[in-house]
N, C-alpha and C. Protein backbone atom coordinates (compact mmCIF):
# COMPACT_ATOMS: atom_id res chain seq x y z
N UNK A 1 0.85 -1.18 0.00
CA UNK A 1 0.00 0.00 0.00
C UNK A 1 0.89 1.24 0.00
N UNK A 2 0.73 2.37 -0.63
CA UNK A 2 1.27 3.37 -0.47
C UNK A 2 0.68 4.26 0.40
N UNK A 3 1.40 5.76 0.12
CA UNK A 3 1.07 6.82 1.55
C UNK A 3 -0.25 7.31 0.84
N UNK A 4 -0.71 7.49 -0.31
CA UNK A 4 -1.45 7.80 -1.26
C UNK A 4 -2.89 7.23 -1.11
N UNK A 5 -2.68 5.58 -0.87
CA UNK A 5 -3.77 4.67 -0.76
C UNK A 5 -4.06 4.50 0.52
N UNK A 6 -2.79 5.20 1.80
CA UNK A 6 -3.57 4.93 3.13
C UNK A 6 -4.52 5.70 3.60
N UNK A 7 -5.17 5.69 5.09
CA UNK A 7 -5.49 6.48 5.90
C UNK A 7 -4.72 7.37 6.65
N UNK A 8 -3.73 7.58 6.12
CA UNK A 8 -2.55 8.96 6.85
C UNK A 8 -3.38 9.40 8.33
N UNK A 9 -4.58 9.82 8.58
CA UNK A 9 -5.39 10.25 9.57
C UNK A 9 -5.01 9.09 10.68
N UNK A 10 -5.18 8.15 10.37
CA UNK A 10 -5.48 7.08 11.25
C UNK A 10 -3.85 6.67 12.31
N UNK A 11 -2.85 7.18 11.72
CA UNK A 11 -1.42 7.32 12.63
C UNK A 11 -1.59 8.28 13.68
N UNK A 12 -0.80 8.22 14.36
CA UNK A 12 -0.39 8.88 15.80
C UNK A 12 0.98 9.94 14.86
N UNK A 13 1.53 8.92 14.10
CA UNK A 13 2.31 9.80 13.95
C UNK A 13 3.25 9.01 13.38
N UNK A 14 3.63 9.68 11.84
CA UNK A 14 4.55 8.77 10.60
C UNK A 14 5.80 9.28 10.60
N UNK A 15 6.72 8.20 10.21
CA UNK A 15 8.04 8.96 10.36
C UNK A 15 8.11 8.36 8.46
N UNK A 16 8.48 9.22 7.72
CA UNK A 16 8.89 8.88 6.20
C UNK A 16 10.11 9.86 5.98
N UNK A 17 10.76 8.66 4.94
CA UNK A 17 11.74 8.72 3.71
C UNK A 17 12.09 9.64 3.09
N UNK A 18 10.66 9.88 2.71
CA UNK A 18 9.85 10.43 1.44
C UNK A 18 9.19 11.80 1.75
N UNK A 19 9.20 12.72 1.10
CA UNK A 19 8.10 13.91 1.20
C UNK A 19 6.63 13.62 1.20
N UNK A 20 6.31 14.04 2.19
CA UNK A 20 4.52 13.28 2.01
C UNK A 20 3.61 14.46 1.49
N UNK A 21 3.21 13.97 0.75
CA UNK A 21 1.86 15.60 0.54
C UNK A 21 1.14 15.48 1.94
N UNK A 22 1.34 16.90 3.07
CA UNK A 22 0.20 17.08 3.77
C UNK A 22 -1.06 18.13 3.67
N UNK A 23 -1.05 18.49 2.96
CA UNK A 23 -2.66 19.18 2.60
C UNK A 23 -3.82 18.59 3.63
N UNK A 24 -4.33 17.26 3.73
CA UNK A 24 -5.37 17.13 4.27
C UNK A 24 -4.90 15.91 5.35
N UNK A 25 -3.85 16.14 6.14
CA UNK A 25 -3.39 15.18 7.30
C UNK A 25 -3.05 16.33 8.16
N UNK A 26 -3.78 15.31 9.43
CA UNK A 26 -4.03 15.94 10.26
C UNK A 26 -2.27 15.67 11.40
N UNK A 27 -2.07 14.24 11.08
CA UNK A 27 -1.26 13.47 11.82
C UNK A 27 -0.07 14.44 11.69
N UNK A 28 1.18 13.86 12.54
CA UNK A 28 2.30 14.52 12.65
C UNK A 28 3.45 14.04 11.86
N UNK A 29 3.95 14.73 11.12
CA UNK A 29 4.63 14.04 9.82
C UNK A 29 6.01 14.54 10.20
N UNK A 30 7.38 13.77 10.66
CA UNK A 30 8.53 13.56 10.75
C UNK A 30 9.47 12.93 9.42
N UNK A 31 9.93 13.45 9.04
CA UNK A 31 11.14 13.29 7.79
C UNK A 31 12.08 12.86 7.85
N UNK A 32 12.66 12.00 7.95
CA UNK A 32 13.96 10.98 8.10
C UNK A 32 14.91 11.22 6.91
N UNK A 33 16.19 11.27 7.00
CA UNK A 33 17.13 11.56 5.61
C UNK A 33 17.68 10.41 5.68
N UNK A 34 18.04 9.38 7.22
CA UNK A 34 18.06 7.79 6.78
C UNK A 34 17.04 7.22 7.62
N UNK A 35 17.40 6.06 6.74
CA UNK A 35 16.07 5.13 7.63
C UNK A 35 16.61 4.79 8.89
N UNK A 36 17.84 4.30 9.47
CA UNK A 36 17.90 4.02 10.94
C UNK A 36 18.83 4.94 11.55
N UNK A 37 18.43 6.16 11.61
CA UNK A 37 19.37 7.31 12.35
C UNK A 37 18.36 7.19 13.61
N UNK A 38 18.98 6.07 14.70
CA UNK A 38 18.40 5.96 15.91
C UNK A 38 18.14 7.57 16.95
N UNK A 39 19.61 7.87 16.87
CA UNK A 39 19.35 8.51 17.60
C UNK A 39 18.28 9.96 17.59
N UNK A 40 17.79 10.14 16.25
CA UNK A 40 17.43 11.34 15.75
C UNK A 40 15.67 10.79 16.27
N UNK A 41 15.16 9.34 15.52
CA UNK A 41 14.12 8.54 16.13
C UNK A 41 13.65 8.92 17.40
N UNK A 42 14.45 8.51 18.05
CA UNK A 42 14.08 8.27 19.78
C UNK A 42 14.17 9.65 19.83
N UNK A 43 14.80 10.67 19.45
CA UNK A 43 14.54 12.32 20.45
C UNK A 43 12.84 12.82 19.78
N UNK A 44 12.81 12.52 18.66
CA UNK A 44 11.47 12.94 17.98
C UNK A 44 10.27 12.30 18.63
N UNK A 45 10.58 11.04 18.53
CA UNK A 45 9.72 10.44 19.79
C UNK A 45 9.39 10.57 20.91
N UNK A 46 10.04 10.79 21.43
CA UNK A 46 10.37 11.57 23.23
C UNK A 46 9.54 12.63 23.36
N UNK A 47 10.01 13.29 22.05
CA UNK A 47 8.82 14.84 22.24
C UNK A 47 7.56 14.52 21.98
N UNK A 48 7.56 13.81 21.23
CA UNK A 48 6.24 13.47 20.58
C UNK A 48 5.32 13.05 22.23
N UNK A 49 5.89 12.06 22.62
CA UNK A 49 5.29 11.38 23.73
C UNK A 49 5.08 11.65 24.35
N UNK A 50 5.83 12.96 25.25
CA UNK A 50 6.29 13.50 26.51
C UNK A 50 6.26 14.91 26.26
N UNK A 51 6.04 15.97 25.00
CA UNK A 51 6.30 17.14 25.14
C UNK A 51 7.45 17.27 25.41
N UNK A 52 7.70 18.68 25.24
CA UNK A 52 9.20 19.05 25.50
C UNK A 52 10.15 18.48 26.66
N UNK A 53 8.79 18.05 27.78
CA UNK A 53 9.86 17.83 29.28
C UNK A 53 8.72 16.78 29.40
N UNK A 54 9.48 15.83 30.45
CA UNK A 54 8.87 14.65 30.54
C UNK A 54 8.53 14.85 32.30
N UNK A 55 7.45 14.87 32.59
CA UNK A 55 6.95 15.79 33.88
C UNK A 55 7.63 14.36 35.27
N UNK A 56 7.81 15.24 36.20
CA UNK A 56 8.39 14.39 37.29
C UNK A 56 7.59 14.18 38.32
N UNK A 57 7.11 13.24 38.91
CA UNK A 57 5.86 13.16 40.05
C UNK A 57 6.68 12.97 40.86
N UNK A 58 5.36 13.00 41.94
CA UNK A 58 5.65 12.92 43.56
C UNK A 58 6.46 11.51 44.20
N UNK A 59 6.50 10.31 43.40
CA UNK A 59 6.95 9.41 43.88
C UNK A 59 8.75 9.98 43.56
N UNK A 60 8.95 10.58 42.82
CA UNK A 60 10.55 10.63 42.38
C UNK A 60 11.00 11.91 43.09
N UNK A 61 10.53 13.02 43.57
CA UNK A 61 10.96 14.32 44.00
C UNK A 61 10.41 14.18 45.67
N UNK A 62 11.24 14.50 46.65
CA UNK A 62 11.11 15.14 47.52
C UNK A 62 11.39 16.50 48.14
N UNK A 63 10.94 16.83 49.22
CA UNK A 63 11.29 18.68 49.67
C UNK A 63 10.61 18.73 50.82
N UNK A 64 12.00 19.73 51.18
CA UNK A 64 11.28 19.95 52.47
C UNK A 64 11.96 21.60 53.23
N UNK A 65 11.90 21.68 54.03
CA UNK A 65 12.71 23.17 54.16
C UNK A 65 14.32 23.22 55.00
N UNK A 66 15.08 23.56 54.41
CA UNK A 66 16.33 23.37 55.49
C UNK A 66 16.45 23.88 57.02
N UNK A 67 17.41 22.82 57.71
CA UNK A 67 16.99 23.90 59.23
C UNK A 67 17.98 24.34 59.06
N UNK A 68 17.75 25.54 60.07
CA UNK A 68 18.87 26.72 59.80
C UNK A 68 19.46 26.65 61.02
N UNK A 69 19.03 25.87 61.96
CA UNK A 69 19.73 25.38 63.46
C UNK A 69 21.10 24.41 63.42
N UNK A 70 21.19 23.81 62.27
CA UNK A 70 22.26 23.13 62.27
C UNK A 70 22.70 23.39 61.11
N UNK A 71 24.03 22.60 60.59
CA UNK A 71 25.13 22.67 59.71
C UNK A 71 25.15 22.11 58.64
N UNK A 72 25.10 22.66 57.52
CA UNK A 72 25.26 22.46 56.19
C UNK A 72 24.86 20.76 55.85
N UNK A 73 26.47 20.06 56.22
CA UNK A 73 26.79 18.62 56.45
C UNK A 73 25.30 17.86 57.26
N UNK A 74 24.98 18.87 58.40
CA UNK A 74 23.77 17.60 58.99
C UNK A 74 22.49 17.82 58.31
N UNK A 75 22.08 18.99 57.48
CA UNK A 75 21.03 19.14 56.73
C UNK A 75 21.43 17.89 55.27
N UNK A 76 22.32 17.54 54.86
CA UNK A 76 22.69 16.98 53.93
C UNK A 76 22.35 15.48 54.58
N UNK A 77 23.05 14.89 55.70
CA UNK A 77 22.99 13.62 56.30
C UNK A 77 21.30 13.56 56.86
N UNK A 78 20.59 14.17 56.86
CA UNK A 78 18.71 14.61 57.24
C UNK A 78 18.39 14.28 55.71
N UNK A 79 18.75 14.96 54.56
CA UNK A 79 17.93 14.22 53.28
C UNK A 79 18.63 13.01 52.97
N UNK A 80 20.15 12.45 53.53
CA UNK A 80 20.21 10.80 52.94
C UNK A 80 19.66 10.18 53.79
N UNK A 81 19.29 10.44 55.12
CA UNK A 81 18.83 9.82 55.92
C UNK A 81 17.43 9.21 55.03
N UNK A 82 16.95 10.25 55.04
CA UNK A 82 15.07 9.92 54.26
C UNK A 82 15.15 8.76 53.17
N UNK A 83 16.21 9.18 52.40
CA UNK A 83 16.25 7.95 51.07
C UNK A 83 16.51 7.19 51.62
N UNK A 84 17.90 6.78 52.72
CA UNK A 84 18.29 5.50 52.52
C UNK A 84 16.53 4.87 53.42
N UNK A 85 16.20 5.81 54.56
CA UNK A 85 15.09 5.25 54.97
C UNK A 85 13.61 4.45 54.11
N UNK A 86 13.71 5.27 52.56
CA UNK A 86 12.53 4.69 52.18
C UNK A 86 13.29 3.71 51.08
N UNK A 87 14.67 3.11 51.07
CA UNK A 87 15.57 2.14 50.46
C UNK A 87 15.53 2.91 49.04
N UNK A 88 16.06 4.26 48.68
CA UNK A 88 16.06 4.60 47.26
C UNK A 88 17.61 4.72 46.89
N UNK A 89 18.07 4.60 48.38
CA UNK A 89 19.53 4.87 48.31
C UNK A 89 20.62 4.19 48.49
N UNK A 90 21.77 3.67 48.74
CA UNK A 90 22.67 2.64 49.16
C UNK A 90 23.74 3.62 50.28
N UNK A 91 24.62 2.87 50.86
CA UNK A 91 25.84 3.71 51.30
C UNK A 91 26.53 3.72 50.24
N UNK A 92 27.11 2.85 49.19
CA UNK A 92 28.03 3.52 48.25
C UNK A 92 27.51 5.12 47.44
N UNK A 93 26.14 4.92 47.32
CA UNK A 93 25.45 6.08 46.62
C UNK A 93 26.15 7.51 47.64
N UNK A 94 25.95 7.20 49.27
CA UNK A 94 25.66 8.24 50.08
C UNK A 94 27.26 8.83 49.88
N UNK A 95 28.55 7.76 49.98
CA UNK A 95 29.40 8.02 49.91
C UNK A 95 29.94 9.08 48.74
N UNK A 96 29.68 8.59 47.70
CA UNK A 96 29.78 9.16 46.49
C UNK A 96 29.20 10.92 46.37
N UNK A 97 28.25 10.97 46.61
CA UNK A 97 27.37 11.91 46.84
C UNK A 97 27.94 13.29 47.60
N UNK A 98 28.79 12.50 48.71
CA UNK A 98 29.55 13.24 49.63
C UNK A 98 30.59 14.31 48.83
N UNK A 99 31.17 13.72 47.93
CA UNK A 99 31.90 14.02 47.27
C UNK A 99 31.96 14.84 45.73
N UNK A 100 30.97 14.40 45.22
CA UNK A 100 30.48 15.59 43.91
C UNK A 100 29.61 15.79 44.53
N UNK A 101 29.82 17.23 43.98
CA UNK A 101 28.64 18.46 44.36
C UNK A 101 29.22 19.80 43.57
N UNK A 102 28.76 20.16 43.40
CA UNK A 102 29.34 22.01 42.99
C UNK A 102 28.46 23.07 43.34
N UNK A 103 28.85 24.07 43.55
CA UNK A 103 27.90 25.61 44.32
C UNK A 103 27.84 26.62 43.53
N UNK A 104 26.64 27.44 42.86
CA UNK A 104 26.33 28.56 42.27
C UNK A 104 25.42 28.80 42.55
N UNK A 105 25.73 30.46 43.18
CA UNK A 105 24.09 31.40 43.00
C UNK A 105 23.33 31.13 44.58
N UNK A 106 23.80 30.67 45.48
CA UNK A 106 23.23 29.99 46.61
C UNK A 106 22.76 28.80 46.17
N UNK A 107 23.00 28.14 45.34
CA UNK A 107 22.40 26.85 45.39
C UNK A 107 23.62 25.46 45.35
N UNK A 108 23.65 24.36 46.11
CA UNK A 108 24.21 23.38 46.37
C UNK A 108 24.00 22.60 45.67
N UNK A 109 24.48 21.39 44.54
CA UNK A 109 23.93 20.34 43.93
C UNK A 109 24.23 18.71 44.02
N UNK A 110 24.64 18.38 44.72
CA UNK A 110 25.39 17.38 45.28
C UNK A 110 24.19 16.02 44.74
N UNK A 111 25.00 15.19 43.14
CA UNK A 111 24.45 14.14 42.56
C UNK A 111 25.63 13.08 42.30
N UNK A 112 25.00 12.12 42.31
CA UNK A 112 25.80 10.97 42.09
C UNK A 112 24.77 9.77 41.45
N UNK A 113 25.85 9.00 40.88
CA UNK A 113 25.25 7.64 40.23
C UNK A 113 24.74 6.66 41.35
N UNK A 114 23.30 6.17 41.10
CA UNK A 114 22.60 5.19 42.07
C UNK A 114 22.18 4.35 41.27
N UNK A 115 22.63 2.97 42.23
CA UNK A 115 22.66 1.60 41.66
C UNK A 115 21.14 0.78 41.76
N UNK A 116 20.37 1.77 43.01
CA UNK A 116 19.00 1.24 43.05
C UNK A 116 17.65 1.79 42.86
N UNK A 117 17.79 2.54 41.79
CA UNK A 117 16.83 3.00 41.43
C UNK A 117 16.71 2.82 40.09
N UNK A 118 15.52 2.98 39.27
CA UNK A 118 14.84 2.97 37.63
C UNK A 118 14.49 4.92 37.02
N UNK A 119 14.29 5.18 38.08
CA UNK A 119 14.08 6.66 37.50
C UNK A 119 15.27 7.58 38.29
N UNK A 120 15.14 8.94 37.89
CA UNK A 120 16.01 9.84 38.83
C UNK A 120 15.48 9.89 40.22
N UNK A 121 15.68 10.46 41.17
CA UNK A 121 15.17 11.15 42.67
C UNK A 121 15.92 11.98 42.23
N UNK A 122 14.44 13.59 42.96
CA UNK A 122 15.32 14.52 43.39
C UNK A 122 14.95 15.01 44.05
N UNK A 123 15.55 15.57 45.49
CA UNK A 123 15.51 16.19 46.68
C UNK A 123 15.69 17.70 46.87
N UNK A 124 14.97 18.06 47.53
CA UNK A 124 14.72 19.79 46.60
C UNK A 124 14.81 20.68 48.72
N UNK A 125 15.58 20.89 49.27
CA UNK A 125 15.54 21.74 50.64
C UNK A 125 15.78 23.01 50.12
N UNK A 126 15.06 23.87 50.57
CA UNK A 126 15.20 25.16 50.56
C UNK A 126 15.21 26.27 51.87
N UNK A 127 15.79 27.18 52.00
CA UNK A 127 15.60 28.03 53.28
C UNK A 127 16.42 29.60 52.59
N UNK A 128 14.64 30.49 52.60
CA UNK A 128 15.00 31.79 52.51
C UNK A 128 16.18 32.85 52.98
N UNK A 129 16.58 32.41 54.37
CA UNK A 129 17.31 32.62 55.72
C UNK A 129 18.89 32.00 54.97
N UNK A 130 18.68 30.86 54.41
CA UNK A 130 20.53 29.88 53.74
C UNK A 130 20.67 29.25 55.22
N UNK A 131 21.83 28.85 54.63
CA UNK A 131 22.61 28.87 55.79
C UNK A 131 24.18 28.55 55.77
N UNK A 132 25.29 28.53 55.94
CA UNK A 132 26.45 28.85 55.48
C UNK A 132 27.44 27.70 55.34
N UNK A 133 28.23 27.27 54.43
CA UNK A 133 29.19 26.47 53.70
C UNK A 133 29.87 26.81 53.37
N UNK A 134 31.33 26.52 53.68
CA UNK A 134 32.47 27.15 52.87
C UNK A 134 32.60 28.26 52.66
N UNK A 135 31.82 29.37 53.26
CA UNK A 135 32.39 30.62 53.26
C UNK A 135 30.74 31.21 51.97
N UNK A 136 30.24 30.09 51.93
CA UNK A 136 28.86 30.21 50.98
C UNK A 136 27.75 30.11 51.42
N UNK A 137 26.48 30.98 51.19
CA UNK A 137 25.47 31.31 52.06
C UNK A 137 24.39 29.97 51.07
N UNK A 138 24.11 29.25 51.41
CA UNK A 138 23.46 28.40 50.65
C UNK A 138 22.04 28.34 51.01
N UNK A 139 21.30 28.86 49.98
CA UNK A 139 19.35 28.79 50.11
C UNK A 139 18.90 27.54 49.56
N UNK A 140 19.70 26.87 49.05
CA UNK A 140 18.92 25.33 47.95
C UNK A 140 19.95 25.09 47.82
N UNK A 141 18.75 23.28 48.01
CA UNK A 141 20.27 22.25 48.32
C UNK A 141 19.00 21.18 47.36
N UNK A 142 19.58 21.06 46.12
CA UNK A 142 18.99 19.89 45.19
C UNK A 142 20.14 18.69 45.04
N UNK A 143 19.87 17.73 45.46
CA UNK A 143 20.38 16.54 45.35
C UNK A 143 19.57 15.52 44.63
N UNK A 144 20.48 15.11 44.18
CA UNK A 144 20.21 14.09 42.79
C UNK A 144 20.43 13.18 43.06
N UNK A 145 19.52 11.83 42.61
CA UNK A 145 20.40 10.31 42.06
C UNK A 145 20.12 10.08 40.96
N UNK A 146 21.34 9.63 40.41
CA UNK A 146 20.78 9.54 38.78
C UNK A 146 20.82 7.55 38.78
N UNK A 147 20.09 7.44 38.05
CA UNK A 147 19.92 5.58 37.57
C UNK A 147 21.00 5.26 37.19
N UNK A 148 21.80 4.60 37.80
CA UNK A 148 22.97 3.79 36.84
C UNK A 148 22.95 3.48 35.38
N UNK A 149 21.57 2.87 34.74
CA UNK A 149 21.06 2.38 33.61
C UNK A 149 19.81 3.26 33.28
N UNK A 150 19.42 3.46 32.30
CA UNK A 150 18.98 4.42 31.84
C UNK A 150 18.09 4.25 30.23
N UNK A 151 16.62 4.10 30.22
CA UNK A 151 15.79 4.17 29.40
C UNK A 151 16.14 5.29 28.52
N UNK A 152 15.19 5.76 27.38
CA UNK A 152 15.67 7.14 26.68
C UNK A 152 14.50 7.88 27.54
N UNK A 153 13.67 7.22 28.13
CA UNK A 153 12.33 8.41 29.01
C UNK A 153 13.16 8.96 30.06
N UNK A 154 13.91 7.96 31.00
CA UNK A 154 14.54 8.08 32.36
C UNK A 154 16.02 9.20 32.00
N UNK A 155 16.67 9.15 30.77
CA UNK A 155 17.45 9.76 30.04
C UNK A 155 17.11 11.07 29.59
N UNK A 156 16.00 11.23 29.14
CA UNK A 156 15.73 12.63 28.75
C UNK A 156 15.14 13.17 30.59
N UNK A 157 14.40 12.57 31.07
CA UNK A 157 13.53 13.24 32.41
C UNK A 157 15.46 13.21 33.45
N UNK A 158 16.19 12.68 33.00
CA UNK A 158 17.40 13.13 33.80
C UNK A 158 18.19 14.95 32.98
N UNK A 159 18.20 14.71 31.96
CA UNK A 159 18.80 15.78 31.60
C UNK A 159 17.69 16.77 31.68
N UNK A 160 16.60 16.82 31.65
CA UNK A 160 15.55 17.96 32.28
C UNK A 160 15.72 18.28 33.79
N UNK A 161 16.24 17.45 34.49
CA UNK A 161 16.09 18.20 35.49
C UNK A 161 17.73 18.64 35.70
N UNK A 162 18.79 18.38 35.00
CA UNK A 162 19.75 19.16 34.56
C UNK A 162 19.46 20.58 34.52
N UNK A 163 19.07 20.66 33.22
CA UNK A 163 18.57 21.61 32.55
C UNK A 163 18.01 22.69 33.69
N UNK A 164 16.64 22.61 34.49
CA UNK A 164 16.18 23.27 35.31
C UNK A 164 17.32 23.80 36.46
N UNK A 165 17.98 22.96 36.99
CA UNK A 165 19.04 22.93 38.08
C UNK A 165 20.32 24.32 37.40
N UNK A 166 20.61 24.04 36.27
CA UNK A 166 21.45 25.28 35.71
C UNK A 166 20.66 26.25 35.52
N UNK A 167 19.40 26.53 35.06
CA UNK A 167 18.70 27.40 35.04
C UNK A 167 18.87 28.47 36.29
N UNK A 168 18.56 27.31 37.34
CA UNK A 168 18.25 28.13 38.85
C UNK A 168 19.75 28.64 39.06
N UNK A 169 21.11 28.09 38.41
CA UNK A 169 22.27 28.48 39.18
C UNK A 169 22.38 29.83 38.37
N UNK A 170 21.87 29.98 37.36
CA UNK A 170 22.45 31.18 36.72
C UNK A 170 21.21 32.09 36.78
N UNK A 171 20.06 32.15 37.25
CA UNK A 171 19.02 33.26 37.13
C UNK A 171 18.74 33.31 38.60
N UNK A 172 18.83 34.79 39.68
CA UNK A 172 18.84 34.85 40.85
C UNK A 172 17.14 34.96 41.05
N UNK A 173 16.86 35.37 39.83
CA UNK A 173 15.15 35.66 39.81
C UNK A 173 14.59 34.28 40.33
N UNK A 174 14.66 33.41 39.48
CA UNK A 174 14.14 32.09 39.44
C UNK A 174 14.46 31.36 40.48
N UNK A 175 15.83 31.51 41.08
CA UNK A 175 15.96 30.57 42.24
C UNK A 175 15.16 31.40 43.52
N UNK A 176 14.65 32.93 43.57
CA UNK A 176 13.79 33.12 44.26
C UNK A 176 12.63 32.97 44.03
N UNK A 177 12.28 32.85 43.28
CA UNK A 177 10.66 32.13 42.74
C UNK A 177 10.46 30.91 43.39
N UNK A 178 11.50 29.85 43.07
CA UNK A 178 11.97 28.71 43.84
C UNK A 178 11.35 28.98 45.13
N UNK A 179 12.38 29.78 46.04
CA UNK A 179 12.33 29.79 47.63
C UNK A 179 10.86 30.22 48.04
N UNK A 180 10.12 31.02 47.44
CA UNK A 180 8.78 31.17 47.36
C UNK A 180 7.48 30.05 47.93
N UNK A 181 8.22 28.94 46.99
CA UNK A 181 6.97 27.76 47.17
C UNK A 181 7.14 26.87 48.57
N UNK A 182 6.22 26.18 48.95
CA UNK A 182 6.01 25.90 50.07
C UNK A 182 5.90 24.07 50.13
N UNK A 183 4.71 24.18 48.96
CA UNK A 183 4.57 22.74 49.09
C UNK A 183 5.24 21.98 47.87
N UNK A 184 5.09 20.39 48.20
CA UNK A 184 6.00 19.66 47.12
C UNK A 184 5.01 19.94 45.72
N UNK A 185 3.46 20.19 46.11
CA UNK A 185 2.84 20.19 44.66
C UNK A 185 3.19 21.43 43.85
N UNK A 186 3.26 22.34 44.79
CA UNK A 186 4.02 24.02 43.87
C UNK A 186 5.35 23.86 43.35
N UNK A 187 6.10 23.21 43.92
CA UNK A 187 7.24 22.68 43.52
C UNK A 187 7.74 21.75 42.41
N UNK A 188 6.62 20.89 42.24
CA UNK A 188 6.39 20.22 40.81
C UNK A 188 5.92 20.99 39.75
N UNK A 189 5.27 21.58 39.78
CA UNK A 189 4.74 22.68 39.06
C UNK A 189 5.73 22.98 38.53
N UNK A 190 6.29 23.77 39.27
CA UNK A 190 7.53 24.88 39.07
C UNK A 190 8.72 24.20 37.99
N UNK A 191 8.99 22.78 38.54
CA UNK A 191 9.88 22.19 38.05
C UNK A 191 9.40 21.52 36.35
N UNK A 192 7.86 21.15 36.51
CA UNK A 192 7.83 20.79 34.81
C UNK A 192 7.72 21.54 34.09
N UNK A 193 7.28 23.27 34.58
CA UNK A 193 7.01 23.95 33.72
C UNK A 193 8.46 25.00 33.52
N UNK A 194 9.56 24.28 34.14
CA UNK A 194 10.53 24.73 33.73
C UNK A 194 11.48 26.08 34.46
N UNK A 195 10.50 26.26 35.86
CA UNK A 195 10.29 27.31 36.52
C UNK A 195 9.53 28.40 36.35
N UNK A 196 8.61 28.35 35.68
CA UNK A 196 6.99 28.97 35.78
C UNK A 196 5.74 29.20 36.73
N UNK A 197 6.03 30.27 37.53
CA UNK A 197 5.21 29.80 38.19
C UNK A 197 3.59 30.54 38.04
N UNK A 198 2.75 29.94 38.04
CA UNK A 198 1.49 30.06 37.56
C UNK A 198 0.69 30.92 38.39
């Protein structure tokens, strides 16, 4: 059958070779210059599926507010505490973790590779007030685990929340928009829509 003799309508969505006449298709028509350029596939797909950002729920993000009564280090050992408590985490993870991190803008990012999880976690403390590190007044402390192994969904929803995380280090606006929200659902918000807040 050709593109001519099908129902073009009846796809979700064609990937062709070929120039398709679209005049009266409604569907979403993707153009390939080879037939197995994987990687070009799977990103077109991704969007297709997921929109630009592939949204992060409540089972994968936590938050909560930093205390400003104690020290940098024990606000950090208070959010591995929680993971390793609900088993998302390992000690090699916690160890690791200890150790990369980098600081911009008041914000802390301290991620590492985790061996027991399928999606990312991310841990989101915030405190208007900071509180001080290295000579650095720190308001947000996002900690990451990234999946050891990695789907192209779990792959793109990791480099989105990349993406957002540099956002906040380089715009002072946005990481106060950030400190703003209260609950984890404003906080999701914030985070699929890229830091938007509604």
């Amino acid at each position: 059958m050709t593109a001519k003799q099908a129902d073009l309508n009846a796809y979700d969505v064609i990937f062709s070779t070929v120039a398709l006449e679209s005049k009266n298709i409604d569907t979403v028509i993707v153009r390939i210059s080879h037939l197995f350029d994987e990687e070009r596939l799977t990103k077109v797909w991704l969007e297709f599926q997921y929109g630009n950002r592939i949204l992060l729920e409540e089972e994968t993000v936590y938050q909560n507010e930093l205390d400003v009564m104690i020290s940098y280090q024990e606000n950090i050992n208070q959010i591995l505490d929680i993971l390793l408590s609900d088993q998302l985490i390992d000690t090699n993870f916690i160890s690791h973790v200890q150790k990369s991190y980098f600081i911009e803008n008041g914000i802390s990012f301290p991620h590492a590779i985790n061996d027991k999880i399928t999606d990312p976690v991310l841990y989101v403390a915030t405190s208007k007030e900071g509180i001080v590190f290295d000579d650095n007044k720190i308001f947000v402390i996002l900690l990451l685990a990234v999946p050891s192994s990695m789907t192209p969904r779990t792959e793109k929803m990791t480099l989105d929340i990349y993406d957002i995380v540099f956002d906040l280090m380089r715009d002072t606006d946005l990481r106060n928009n950030l400190l703003k929200l209260e609950s984890l659902i404003e906080i999701l918000d914030f985070l699929n829509k890229g830091g938007i807040i509604r």
